[in-house]
N, C-alpha and C. Protein backbone atom coordinates (compact mmCIF):
# COMPACT_ATOMS: atom_id res chain seq x y z
N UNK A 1 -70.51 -73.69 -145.77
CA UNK A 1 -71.73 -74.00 -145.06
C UNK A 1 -72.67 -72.79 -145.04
N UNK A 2 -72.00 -71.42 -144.69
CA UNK A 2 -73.12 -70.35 -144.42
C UNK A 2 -73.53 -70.12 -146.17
N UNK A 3 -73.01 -70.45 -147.46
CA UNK A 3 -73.51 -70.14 -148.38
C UNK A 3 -74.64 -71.27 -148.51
N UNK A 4 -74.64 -72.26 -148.41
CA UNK A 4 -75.22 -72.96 -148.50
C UNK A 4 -76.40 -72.85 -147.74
N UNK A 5 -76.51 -72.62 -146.34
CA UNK A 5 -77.43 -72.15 -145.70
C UNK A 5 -78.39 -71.19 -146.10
N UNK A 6 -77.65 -69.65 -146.74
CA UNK A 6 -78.02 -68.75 -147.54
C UNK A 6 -79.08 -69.33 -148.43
N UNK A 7 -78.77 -70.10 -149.80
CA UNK A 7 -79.10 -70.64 -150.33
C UNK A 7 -80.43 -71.10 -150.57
N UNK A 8 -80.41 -72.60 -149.23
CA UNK A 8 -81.09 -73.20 -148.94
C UNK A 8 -82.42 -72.02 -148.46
N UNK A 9 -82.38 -71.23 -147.56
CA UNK A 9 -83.32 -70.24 -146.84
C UNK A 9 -83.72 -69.51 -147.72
N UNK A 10 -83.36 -69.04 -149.10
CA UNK A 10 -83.77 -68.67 -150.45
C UNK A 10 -84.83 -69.25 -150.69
N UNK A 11 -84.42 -70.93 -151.07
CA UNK A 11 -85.03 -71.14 -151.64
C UNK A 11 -86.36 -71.73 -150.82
N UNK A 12 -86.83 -71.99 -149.67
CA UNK A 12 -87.13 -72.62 -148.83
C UNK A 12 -88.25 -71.27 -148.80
N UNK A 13 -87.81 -69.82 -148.68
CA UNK A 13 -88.69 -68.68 -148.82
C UNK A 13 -89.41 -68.61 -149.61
N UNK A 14 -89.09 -69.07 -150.72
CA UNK A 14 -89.94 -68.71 -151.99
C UNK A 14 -89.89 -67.17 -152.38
N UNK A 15 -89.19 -66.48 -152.10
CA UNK A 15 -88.88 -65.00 -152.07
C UNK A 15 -88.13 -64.75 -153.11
N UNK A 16 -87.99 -65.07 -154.04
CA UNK A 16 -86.91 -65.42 -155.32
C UNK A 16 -85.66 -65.82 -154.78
N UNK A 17 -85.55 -66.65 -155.92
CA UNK A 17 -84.27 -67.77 -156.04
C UNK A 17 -82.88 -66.98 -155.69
N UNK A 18 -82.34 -67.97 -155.07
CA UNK A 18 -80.74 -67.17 -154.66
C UNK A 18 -79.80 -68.34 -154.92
N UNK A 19 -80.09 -69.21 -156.08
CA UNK A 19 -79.26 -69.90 -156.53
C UNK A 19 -77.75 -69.04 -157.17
N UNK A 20 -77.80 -68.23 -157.34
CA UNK A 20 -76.78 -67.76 -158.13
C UNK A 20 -76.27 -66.30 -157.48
N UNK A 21 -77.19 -66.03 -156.38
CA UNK A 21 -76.96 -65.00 -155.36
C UNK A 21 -76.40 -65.26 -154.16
N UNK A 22 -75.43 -64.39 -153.26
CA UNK A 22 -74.96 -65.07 -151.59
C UNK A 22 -75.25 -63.44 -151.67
N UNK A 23 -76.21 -63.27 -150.20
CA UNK A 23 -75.99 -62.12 -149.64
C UNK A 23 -75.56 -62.22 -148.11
N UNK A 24 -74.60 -61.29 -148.35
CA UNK A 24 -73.83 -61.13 -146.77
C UNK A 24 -73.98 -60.19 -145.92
N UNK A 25 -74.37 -60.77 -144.85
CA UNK A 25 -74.87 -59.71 -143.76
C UNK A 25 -74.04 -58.68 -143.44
N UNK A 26 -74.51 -57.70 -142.67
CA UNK A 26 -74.20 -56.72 -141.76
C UNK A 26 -72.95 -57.30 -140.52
N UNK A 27 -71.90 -56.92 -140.27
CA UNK A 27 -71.53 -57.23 -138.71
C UNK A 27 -72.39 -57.18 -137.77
N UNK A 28 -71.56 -57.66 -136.83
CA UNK A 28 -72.41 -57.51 -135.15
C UNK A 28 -73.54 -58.02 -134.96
N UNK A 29 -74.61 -58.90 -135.68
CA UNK A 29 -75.45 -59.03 -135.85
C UNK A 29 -76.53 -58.13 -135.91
N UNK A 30 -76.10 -57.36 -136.76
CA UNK A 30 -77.19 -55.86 -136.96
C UNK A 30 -78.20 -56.40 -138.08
N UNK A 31 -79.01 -55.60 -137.31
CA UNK A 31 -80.62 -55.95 -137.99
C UNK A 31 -80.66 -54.76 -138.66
N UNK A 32 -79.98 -54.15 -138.81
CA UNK A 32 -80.81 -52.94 -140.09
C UNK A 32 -80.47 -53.83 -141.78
N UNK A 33 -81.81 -53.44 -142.14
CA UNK A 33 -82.21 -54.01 -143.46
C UNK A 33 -81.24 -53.72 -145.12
N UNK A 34 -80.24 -53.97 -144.56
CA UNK A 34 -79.33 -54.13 -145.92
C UNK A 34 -78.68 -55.00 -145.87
N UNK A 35 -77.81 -55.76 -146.82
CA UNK A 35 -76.95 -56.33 -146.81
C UNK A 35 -75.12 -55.64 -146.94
N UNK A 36 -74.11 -55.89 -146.00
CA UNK A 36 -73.38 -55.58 -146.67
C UNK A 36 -72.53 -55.72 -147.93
N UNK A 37 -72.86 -56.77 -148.41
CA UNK A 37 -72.38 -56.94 -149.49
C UNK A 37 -73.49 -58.21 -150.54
N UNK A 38 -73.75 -58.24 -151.49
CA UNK A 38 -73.94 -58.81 -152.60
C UNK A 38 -73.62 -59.80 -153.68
N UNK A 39 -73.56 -61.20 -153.93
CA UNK A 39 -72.72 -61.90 -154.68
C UNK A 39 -73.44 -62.40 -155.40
N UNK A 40 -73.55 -61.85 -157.23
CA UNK A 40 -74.14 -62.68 -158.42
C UNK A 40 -73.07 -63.28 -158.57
N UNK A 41 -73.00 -64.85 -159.37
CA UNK A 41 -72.46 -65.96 -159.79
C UNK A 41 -72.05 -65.52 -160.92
N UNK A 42 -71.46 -65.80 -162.02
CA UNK A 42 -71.21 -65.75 -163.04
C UNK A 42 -72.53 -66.36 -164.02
N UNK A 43 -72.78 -65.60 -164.94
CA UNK A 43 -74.08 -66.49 -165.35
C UNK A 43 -75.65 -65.92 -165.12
N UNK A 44 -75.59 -64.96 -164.31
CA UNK A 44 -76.68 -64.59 -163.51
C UNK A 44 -77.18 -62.89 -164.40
N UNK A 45 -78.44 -63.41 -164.83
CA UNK A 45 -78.60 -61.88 -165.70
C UNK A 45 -79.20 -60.78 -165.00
N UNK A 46 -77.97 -59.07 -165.35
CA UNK A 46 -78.66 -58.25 -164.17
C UNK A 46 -79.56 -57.90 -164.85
N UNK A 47 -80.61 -57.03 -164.22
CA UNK A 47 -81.35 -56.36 -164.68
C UNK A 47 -81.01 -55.00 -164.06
N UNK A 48 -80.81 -53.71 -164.91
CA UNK A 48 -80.60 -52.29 -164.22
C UNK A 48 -81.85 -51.44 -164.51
N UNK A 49 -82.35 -51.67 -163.00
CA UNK A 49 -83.93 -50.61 -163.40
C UNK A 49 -83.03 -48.83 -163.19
N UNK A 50 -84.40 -48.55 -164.24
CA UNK A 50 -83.62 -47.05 -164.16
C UNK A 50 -84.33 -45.99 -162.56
N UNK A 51 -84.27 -44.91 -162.35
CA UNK A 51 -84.88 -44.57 -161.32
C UNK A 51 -86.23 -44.23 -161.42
N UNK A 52 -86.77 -44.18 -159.78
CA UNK A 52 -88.28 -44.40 -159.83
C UNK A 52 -88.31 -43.39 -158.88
N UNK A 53 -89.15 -42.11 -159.61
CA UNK A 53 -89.93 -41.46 -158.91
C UNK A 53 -91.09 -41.24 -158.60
N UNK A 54 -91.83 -40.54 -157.37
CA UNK A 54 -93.17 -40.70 -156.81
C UNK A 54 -94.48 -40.20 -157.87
N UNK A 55 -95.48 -40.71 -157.57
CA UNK A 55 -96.48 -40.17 -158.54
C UNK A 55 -97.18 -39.15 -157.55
N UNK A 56 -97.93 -37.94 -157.92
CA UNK A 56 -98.45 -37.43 -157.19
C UNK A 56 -99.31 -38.21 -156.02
N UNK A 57 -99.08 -37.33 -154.94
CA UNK A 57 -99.85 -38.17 -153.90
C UNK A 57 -101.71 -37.17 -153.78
N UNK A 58 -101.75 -35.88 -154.32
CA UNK A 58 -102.63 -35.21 -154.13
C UNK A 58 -103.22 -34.41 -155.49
N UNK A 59 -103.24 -34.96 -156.76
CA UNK A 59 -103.05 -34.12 -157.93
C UNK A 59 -103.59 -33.31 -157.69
N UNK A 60 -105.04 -32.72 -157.45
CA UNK A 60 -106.05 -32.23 -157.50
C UNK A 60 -105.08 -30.75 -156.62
N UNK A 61 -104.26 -31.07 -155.58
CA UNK A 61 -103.30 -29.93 -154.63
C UNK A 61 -102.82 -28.74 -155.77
N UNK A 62 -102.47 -27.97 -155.22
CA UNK A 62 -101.42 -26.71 -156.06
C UNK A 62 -100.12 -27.52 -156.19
N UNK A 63 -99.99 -27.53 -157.59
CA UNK A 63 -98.53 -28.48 -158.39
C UNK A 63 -97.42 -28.10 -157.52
N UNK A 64 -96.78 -29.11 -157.60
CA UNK A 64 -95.28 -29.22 -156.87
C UNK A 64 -95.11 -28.67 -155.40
N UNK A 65 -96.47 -28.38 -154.44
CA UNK A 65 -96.49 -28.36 -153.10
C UNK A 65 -96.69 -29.47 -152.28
N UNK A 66 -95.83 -29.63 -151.15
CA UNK A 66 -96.21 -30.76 -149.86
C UNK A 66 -97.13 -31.56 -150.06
N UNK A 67 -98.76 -30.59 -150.38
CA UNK A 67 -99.73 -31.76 -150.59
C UNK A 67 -99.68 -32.78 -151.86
N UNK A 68 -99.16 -31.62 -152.49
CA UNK A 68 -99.08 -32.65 -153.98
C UNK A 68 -98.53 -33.53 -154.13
N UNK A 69 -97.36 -33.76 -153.49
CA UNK A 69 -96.05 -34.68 -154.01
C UNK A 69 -96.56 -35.87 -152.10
N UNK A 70 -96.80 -35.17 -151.10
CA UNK A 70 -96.70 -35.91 -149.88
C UNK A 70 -95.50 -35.85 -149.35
N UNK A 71 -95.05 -36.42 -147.91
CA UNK A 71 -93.59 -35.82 -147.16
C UNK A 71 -93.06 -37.08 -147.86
N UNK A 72 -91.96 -37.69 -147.05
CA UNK A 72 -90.50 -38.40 -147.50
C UNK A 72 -91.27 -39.80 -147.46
N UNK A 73 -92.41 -39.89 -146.41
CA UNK A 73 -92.83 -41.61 -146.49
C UNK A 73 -93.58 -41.75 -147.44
N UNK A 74 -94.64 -40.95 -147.42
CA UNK A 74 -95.76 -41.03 -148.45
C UNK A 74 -94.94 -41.15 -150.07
N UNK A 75 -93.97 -40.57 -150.19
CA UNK A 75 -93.30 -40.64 -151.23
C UNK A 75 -92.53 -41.92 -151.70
N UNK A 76 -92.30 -42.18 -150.97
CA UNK A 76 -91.35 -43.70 -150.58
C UNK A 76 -92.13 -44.47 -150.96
N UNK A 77 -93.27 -44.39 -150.06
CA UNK A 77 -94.72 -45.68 -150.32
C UNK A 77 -94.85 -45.90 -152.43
N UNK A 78 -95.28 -44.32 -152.61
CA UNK A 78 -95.41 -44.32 -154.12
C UNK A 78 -94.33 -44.94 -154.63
N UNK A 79 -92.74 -44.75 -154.64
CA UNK A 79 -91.73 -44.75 -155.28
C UNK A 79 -91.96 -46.56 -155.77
N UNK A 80 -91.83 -47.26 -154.05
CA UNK A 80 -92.17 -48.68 -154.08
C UNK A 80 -93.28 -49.35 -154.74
N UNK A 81 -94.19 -48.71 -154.67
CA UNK A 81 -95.57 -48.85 -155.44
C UNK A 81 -95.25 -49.10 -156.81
N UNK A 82 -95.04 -47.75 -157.33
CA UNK A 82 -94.30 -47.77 -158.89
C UNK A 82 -93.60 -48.84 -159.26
N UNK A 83 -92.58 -49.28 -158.30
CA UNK A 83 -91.43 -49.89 -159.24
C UNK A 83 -91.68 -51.35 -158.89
N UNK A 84 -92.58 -52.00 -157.84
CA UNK A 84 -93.07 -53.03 -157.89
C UNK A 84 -93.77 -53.52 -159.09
N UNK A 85 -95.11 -52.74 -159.74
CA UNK A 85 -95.72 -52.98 -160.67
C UNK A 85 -94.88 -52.50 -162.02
N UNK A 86 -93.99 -51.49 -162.04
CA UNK A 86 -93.05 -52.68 -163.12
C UNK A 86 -92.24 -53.59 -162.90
N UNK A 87 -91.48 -54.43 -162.02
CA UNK A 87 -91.13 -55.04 -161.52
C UNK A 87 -91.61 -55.76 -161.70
N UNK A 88 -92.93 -56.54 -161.89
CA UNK A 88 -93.97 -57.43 -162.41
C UNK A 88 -94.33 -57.45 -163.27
N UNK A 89 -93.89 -56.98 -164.52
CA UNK A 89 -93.99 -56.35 -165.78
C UNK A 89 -92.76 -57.61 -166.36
N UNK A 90 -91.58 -57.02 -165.42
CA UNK A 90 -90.48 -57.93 -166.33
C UNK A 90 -90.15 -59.20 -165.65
N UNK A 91 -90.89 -59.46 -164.35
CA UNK A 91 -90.93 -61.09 -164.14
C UNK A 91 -89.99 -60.84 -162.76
N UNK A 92 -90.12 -60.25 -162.11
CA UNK A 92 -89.27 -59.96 -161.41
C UNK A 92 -90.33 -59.77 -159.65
N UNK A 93 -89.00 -59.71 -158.59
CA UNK A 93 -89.78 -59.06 -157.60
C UNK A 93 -88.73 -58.36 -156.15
N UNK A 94 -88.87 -57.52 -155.38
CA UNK A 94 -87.98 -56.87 -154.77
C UNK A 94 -87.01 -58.30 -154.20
N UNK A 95 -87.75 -59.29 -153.91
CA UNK A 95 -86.71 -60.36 -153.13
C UNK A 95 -85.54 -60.62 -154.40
N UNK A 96 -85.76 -59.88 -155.49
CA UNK A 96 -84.42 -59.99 -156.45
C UNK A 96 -83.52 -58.99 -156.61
N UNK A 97 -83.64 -58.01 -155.74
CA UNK A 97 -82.57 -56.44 -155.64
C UNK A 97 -81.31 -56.90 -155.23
N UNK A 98 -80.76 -56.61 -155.77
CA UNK A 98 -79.05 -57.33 -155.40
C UNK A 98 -78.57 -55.83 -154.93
N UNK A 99 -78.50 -54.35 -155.75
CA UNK A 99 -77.88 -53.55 -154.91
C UNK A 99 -79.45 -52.25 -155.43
N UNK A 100 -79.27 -51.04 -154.46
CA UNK A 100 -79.84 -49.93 -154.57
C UNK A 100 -79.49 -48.88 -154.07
N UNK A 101 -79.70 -47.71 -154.95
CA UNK A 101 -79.29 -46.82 -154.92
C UNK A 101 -80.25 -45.63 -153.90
N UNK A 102 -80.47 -45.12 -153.39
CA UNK A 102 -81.59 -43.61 -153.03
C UNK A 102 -81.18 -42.62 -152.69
N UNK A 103 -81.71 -41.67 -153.40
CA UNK A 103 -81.80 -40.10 -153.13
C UNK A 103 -82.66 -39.74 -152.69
N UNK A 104 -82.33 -38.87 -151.59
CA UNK A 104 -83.38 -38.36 -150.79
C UNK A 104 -83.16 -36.26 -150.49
N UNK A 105 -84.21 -35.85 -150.77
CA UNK A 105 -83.97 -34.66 -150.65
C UNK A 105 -84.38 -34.15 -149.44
N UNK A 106 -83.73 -33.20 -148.72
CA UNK A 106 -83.61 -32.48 -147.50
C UNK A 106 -84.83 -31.44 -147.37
N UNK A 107 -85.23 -31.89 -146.28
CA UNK A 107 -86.73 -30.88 -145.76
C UNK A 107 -86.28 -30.06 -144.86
N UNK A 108 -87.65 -28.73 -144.68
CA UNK A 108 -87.28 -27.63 -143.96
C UNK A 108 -87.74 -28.08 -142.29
N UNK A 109 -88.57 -29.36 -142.21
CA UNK A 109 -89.01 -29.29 -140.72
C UNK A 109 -87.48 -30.50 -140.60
N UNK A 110 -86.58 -30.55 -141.01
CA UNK A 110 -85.43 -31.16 -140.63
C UNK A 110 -84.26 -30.33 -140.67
N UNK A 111 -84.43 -29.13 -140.78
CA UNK A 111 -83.29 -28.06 -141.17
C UNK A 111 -82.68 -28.30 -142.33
N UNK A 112 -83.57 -29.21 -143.33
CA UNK A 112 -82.57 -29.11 -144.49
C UNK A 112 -82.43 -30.35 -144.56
N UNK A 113 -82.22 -31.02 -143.35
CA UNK A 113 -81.57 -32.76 -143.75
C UNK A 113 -82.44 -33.99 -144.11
N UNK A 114 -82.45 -34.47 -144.78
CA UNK A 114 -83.60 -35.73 -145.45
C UNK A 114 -83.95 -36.10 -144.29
N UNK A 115 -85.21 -37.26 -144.56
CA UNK A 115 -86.15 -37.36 -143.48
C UNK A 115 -85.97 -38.96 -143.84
N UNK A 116 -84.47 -39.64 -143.15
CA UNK A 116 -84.47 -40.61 -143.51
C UNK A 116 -85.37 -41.86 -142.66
N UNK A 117 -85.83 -41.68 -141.41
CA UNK A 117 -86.42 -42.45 -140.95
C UNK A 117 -87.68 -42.68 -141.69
N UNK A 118 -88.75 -41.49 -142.11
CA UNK A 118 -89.68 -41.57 -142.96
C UNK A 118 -89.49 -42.36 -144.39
N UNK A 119 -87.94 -42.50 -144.89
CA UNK A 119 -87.82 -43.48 -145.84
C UNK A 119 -87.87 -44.64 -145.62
N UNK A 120 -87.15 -44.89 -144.26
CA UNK A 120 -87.11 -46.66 -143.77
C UNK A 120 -88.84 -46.96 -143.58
N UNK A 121 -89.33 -46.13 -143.15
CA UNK A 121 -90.67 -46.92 -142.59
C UNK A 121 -91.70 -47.41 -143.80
N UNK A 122 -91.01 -46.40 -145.25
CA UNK A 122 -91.80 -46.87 -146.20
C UNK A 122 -90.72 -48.66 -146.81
N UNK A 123 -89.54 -48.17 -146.88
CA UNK A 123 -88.62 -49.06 -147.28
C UNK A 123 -88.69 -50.84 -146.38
N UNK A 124 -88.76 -50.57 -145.31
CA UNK A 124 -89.14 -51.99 -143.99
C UNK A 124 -90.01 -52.26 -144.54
N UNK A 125 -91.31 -52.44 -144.88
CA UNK A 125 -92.67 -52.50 -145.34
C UNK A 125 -92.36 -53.54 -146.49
N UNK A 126 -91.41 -53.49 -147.52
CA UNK A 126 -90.98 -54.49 -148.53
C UNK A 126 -89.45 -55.13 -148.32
N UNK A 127 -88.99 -55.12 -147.37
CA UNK A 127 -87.55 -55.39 -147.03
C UNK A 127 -86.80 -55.66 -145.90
N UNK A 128 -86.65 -56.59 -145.59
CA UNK A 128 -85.91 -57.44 -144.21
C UNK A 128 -87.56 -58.25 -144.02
N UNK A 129 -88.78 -58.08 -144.24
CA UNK A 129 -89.85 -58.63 -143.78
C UNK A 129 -89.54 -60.11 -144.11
N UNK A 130 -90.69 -60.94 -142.91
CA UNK A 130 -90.62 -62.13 -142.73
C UNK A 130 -90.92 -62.92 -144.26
N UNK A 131 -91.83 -62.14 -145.01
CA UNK A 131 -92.54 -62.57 -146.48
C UNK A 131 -91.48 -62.08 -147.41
N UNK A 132 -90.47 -61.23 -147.31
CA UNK A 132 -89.25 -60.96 -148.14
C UNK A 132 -88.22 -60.67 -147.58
N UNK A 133 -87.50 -61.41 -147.25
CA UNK A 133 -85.95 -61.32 -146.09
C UNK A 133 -85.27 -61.16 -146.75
N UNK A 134 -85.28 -60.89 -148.12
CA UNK A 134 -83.76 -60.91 -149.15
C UNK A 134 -83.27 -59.18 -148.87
N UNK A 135 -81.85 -59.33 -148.62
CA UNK A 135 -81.75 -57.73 -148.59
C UNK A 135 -81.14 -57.14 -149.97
N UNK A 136 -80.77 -56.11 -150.11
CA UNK A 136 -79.84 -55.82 -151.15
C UNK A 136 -78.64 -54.89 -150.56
N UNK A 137 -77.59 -54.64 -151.14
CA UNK A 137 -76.46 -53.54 -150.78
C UNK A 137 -77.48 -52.63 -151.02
N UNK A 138 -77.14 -51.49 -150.17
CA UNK A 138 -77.75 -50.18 -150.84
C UNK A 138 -76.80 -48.87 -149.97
N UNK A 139 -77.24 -47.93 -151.01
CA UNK A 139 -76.49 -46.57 -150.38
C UNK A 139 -77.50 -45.67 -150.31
N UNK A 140 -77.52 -44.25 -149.81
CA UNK A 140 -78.87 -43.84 -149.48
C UNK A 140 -78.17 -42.62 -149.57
N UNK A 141 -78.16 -41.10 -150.23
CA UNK A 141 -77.57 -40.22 -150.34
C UNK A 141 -78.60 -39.19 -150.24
N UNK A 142 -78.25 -37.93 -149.85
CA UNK A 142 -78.98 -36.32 -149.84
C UNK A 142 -78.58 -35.94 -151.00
N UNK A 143 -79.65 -35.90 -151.90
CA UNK A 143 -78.98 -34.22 -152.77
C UNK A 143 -79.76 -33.12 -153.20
N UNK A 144 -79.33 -32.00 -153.68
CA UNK A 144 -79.85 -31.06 -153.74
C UNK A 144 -81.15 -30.90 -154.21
N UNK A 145 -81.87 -31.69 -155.25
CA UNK A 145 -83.06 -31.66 -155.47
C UNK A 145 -83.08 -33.02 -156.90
N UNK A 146 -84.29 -33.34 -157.28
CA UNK A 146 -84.75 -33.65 -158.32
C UNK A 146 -85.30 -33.72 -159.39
N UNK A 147 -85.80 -34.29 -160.60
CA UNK A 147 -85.97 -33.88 -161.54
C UNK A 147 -87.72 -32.86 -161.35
N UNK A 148 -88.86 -32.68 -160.39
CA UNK A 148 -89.55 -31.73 -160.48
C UNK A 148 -89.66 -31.33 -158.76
N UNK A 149 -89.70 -29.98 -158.70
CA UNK A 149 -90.11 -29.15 -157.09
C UNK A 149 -90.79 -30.02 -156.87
N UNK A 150 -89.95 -30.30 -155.25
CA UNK A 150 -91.19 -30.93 -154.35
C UNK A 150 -90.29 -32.43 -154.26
N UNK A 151 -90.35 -33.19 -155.10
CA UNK A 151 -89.93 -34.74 -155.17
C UNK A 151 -88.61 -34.97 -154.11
N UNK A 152 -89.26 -35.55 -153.55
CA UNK A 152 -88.19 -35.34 -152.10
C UNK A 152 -87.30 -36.93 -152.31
N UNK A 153 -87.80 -38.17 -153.21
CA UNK A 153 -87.44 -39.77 -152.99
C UNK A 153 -87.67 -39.68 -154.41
N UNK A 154 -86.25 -40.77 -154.55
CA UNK A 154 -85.95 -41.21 -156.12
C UNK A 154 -84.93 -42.84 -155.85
N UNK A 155 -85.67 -43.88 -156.10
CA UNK A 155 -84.62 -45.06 -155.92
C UNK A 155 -84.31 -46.09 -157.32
N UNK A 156 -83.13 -45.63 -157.51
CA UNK A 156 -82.81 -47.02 -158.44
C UNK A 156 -82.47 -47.84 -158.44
N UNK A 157 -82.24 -49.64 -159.11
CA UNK A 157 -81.43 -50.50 -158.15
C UNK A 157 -81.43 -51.49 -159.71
N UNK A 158 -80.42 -52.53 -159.02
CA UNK A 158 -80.08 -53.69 -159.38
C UNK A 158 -80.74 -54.74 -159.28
N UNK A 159 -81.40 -55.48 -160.41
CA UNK A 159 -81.75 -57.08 -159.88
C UNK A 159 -81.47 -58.15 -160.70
N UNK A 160 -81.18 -59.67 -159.66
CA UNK A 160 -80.25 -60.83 -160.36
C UNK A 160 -81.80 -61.24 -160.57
N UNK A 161 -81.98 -61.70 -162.13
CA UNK A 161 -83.40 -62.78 -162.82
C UNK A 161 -82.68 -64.05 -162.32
N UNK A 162 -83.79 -64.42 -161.63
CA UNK A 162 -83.30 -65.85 -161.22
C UNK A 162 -83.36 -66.89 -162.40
């Protein structure tokens, strides 16, 4: 019944098809915006986007400083930006992320530790929303840096083509 329900609220969204997808909630009835777990059908083609990093937020700034790149949201905003419009490229749209990956690099007004709330507020904005409720698995990791100074957000992910 609850797959079916699933299902049905897929398709009823118009948020892309979850005929061939079951996503399973969180315990406890927790509202934070992931799913714990993920189920493509057999049959169901992935798509593996590769990772998406931010475009400058300030070119015109001194290269690879704060202004240039923007903090952890502003970065986020871009990252999503980016990978939406290819994402629409291959027919696709975030209500099809089955799992995702993010790296997030550690700032000095955090002692070092990523500025993960500044990621959710860009990340909520396309995800758990009333216009896209589909969640995906995701993991969310710190690491030491990325491919240029400064790039604080890098997300890659999974999606089932309906």
């Amino acid at each position: 019944m609850f797959r079916l329900l699933i299902t049905l609220a897929g398709l009823l969204g118009g948020a892309g098809a979850l005929a061939d997808v079951t996503r399973y909630p969180l315990p406890n009835n927790s509202t934070f915006p992931i799913a714990q777990a993920v189920e493509a059908s057999a049959g169901t083609t992935l798509v593996f986007h590769s990772g998406t990093v931010p475009a400058p937020a300030n070119p015109e700034a001194e290269q690879y400083s704060r202004e240039f790149w923007g903090d952890t949201e502003i970065q986020a905003r871009s990252v999503f930006a980016r990978m939406k419009a290819s994402l629409e490229k291959l027919n696709l749209s975030f209500g099809d992320a089955v799992k995702m990956t993010v790296f997030l690099v550690g700032v000095p007004e955090l002692d070092g530790r990523l500025d993960f709330d500044g990621f959710m507020r860009a990340y909520r904005e396309h995800f758990g929303t009333e216009a896209q409720p589909n969640l995906p698995a995701r993991s969310a990791v710190q690491v030491a840096g990325l491919v240029a100074p400064g790039m604080l957000v890098e997300v890659e992910a999974v999606f089932a083509r309906p």
